[in-house]
Protein backbone atom coordinates (compact mmCIF):
# COMPACT_ATOMS: atom_id res chain seq x y z
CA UNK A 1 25.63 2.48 -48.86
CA UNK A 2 27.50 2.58 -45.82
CA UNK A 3 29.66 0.14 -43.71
CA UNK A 4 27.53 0.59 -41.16
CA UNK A 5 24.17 0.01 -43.32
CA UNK A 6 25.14 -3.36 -44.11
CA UNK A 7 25.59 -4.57 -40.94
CA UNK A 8 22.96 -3.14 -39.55
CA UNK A 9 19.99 -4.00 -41.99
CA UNK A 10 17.04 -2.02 -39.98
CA UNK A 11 18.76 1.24 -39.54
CA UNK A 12 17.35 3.29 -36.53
CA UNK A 13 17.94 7.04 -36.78
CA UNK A 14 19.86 8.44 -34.13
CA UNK A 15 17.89 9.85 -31.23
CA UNK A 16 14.86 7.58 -31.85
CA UNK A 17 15.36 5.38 -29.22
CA UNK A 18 15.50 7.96 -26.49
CA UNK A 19 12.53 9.22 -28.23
CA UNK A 20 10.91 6.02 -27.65
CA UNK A 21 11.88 6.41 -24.26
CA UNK A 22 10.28 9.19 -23.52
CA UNK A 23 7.12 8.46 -24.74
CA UNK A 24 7.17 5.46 -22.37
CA UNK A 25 7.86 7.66 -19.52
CA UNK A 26 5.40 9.90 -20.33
CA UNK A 27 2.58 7.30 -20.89
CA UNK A 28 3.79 5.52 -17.51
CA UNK A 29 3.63 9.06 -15.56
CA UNK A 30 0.07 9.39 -17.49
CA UNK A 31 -1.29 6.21 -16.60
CA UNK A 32 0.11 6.31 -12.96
CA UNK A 33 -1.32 9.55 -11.84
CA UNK A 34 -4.73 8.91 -13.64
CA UNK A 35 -4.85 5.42 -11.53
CA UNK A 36 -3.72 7.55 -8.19
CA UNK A 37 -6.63 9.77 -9.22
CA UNK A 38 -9.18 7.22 -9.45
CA UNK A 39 -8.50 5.54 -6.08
CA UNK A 40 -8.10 8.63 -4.32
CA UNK A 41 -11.92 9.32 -5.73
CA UNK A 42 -12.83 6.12 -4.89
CA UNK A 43 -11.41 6.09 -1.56
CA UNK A 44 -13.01 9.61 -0.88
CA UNK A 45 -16.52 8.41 -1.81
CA UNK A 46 -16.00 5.60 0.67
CA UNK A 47 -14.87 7.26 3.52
CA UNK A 48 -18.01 10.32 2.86
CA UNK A 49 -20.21 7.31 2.39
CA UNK A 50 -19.00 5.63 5.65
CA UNK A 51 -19.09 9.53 7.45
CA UNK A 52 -23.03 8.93 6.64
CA UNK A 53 -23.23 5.76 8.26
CA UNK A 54 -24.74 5.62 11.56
CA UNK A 55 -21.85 4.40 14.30
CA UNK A 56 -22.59 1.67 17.06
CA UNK A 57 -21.21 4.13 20.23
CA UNK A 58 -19.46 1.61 22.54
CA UNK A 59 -18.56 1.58 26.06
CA UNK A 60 -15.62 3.91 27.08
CA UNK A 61 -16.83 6.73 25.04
CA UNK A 62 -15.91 5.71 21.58
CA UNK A 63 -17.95 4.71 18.49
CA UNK A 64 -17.20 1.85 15.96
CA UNK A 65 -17.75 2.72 12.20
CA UNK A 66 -19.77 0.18 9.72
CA UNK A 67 -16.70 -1.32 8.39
CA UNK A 68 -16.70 -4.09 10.39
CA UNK A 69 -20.58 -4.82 10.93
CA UNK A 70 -22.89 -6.35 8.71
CA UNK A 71 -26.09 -4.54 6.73
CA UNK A 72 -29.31 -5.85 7.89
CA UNK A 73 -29.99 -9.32 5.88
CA UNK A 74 -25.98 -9.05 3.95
CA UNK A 75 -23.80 -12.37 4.17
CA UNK A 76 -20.63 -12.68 5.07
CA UNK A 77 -19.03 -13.15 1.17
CA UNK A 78 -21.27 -9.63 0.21
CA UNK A 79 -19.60 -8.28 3.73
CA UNK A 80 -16.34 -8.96 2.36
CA UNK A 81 -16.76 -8.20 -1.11
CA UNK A 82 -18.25 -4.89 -0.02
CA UNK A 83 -14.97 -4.06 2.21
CA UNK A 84 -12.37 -5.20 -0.83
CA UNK A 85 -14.38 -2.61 -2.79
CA UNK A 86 -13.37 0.19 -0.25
CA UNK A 87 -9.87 -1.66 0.57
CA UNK A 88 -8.22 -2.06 -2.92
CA UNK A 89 -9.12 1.34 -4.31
CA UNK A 90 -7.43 2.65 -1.00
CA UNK A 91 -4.61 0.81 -1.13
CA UNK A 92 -3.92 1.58 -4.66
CA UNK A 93 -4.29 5.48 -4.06
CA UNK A 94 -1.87 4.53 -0.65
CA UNK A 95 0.69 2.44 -2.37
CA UNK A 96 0.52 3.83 -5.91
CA UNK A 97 3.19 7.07 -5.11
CA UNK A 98 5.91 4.13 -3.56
CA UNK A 99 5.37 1.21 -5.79
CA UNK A 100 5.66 3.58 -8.97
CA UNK A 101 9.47 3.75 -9.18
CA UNK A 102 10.56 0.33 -8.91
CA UNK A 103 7.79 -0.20 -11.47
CA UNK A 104 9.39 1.88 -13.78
CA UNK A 105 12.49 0.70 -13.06
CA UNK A 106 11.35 -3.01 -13.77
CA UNK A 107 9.82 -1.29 -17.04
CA UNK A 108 13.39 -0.26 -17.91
CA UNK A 109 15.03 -3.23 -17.24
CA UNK A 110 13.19 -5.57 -19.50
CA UNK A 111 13.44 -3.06 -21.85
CA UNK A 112 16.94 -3.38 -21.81
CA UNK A 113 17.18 -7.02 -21.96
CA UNK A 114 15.48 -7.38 -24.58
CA UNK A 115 11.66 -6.93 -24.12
CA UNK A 116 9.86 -5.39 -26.36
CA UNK A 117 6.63 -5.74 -24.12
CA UNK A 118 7.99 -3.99 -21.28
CA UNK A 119 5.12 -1.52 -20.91
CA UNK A 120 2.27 -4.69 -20.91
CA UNK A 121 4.89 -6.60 -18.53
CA UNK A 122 4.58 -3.77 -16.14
CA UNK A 123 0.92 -3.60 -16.21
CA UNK A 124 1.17 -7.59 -15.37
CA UNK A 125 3.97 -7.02 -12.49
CA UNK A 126 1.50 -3.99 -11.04
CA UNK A 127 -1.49 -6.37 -11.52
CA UNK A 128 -0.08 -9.13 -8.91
CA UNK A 129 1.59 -6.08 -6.50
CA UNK A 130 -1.99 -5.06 -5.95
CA UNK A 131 -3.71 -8.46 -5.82
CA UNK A 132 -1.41 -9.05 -3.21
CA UNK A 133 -3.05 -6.43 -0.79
CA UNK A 134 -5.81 -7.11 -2.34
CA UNK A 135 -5.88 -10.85 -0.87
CA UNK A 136 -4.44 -9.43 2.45
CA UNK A 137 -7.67 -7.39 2.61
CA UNK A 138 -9.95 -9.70 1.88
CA UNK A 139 -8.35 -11.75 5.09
CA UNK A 140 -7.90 -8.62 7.84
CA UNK A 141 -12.01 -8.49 7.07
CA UNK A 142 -13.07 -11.71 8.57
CA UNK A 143 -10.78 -11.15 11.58
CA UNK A 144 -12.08 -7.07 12.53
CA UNK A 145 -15.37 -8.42 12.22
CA UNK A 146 -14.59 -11.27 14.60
CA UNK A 147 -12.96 -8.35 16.98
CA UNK A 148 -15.93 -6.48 16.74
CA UNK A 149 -18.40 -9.34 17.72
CA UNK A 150 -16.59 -9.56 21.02
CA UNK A 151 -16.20 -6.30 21.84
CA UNK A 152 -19.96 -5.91 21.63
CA UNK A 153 -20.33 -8.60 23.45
CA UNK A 154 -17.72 -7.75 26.40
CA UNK A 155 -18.21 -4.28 27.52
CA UNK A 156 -14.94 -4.53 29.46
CA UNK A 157 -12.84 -5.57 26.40
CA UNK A 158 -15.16 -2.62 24.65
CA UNK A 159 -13.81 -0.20 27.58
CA UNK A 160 -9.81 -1.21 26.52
CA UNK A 161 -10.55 -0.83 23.01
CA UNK A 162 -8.83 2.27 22.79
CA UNK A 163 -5.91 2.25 25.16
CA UNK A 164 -5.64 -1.01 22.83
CA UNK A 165 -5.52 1.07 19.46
CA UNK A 166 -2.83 3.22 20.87
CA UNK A 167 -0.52 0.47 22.18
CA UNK A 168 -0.70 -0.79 18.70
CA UNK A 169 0.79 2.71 17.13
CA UNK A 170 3.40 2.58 19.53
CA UNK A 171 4.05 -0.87 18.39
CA UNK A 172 4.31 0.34 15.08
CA UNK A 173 6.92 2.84 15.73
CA UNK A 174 9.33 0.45 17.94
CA UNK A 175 8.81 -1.99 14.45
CA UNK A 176 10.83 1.14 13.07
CA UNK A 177 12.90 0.46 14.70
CA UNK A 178 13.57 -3.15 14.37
CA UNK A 179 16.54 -4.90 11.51
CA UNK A 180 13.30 -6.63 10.23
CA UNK A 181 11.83 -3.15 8.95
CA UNK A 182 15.94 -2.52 8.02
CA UNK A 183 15.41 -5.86 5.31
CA UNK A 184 12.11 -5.13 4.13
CA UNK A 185 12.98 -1.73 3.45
CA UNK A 186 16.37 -2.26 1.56
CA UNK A 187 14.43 -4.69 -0.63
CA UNK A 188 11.71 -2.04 -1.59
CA UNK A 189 14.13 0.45 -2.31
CA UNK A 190 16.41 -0.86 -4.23
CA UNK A 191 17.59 -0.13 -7.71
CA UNK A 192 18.41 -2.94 -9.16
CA UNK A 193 16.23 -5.77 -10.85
CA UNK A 194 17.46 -9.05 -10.18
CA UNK A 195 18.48 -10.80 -12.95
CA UNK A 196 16.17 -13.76 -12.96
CA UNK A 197 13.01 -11.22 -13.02
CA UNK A 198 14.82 -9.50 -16.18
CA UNK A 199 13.20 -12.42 -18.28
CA UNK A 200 10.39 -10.80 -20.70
CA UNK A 201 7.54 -12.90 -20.27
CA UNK A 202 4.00 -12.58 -18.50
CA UNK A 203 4.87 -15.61 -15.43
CA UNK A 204 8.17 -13.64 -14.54
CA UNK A 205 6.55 -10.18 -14.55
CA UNK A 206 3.42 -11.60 -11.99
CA UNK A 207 6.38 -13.25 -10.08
CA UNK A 208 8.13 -10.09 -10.14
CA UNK A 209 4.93 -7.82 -9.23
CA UNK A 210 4.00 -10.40 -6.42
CA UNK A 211 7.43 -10.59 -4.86
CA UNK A 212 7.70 -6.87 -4.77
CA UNK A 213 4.14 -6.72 -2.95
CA UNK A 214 5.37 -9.06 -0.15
CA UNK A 215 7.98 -7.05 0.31
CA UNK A 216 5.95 -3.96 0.43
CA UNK A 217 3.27 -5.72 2.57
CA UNK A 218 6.50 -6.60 4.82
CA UNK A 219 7.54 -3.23 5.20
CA UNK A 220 4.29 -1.45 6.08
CA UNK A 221 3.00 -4.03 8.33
CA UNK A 222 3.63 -1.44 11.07
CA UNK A 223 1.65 1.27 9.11
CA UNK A 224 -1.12 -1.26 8.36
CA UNK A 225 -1.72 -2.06 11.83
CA UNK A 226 -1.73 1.41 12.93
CA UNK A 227 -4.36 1.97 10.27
CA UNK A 228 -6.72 -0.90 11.05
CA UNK A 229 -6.58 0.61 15.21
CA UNK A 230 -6.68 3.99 14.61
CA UNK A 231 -9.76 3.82 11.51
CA UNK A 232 -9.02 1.97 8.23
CA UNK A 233 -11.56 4.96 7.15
CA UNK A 234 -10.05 7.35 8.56
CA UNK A 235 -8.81 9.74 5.62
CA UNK A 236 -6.11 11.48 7.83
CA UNK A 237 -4.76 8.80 9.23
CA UNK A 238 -4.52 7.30 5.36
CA UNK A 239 -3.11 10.56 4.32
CA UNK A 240 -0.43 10.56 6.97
CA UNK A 241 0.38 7.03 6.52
CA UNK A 242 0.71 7.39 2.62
CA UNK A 243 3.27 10.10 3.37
CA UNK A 244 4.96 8.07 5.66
CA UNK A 245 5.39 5.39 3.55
CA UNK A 246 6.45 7.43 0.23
CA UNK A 247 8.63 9.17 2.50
CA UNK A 248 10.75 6.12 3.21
CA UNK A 249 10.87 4.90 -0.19
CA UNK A 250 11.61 7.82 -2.07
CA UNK A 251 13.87 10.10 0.49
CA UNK A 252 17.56 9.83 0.98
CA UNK A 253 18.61 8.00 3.78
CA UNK A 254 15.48 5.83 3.90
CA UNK A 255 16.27 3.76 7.19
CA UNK A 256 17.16 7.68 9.18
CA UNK A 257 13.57 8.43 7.66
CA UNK A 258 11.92 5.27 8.93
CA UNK A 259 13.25 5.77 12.54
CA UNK A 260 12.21 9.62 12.30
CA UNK A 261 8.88 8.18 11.48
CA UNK A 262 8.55 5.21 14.19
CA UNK A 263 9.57 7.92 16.97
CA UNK A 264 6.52 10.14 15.68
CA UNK A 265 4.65 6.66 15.70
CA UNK A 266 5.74 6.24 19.49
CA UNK A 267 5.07 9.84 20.80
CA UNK A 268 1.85 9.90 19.28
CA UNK A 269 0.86 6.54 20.60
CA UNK A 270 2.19 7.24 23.96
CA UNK A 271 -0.36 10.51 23.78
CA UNK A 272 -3.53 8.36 22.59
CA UNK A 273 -2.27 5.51 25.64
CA UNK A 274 -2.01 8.55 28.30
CA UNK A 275 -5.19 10.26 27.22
CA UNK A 276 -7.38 7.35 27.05
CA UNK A 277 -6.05 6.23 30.71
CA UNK A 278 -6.89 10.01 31.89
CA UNK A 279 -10.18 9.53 30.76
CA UNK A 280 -11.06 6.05 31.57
């Protein structure tokens, strides 16, 4: 028996760990894309659902959706409920493509100090990233549907709805701009786990999953707001917004990509502000 035997009493054939490895990646990649899969479906059947939905048309030409009115005879909790249905399987098919690599690479690092749970820890750390928008859904509800009760009841308010929306995407694109978005963004991109989230246990990984989700919640507040004036079920405008956001995550030179994307933000606002004003 070798040396090396002895002192190493469970002997590990070389080239099994990055076996190992591998499988976890490819389970991760697995489970990832089947999870993007089932909230784009999701997200489809809602928006094709809400497409069949009858729209209240509203003074200055343009129509609001169901999203943010009450079925005859539904309470306010079933109102809600029924819109954090159609938010978190949106936000996961949105989110999913950015939040996937610093997932992994928390995955990795408890690994590697140590963890031998670091695929369930992940699963944990994803859990609280997505009850985070989750809970920030279920509190943008009550407000739209307090927006939309005035403007039906203030045609005038109704009639600056839109020149509204479009102010608020070229918000969104100065917010680009801004060393705020600079911050969030570093912290969503970067590479390395701090050290106190290294810890293998089940309270560090939620910590871990719910810190990275205010940070990503942060980051996109810009896109979010954009979203909610333009048509939170509005499948191109989540497409391009999706896009946008993996774009800035996963591209080189992620702050040059964020401006890029705020000046798009600003000319295509500007458009929407013009048009409406043409129009009105």
């Amino acid at each position: 028996m070798s040396l090396r035997a002895v002192r190493n009493p469970v002997f590990v054939p070389r080239g099994a760990a990055p076996s190992r490895r591998m499988a976890g990646a490819s389970a991760f990649v697995a489970i990832t894309a089947l999870l993007f899969a089932a909230g784009v479906a999701a997200t489809a059947q809602g928006c094709l659902a809400m497409a069949e939905m009858p729209a209240m048309a509203m003074p200055g030409g343009w129509r609001m959706d169901m999203t943010w009115m009450r079925m005859p005879g539904q309470s306010a909790l079933a109102a809600n409920a029924a819109f954090a249905a159609m938010w978190i399987p949106m936000m996961l098919a949105m989110m999913l493509p950015a939040v996937a690599p610093p997932l992994w690479r928390y995955r990795v690092a408890v690994a590697a100090a140590g963890g031998g749970q670091g695929g369930w820890l992940c699963v944990v750390a994803g859990l609280a990233y997505f009850c985070v928008w989750g809970l920030i859904g279920l509190l943008i509800h009550p407000f739209g549907c307090a927006v939309a009760t005035v403007l039906m009841q203030s045609p005038a308010l109704a009639r600056s709805a839109p020149a509204a929306a479009a102010i608020v995407v070229v918000l969104a694109g100065l917010l680009q701009f801004s060393a705020w978005k600079r911050r969030r963004l570093a912290c969503c991109r970067a590479t390395e786990i701090p050290r106190p989230y290294r810890h293998a246990d089940v309270m560090t990984a939620w910590r871990y999953g719910g810190r990275l989700g205010l940070h990503c919640l942060g980051g996109c507040a810009g896109f979010t707001a954009a979203l909610l004036a333009v048509g939170v079920m509005d499948w191109r405008a989540m497409l391009l917004a999706t896009v946008a956001i993996t774009g800035e995550r996963w591209l080189s030179g992620g702050e040059y990509v964020a401006r890029v994307i705020g000046g798009v933000l600003i000319v295509v606002g500007g458009g929407l502000f013009v048009a409406m004003c043409a129009f009105a």
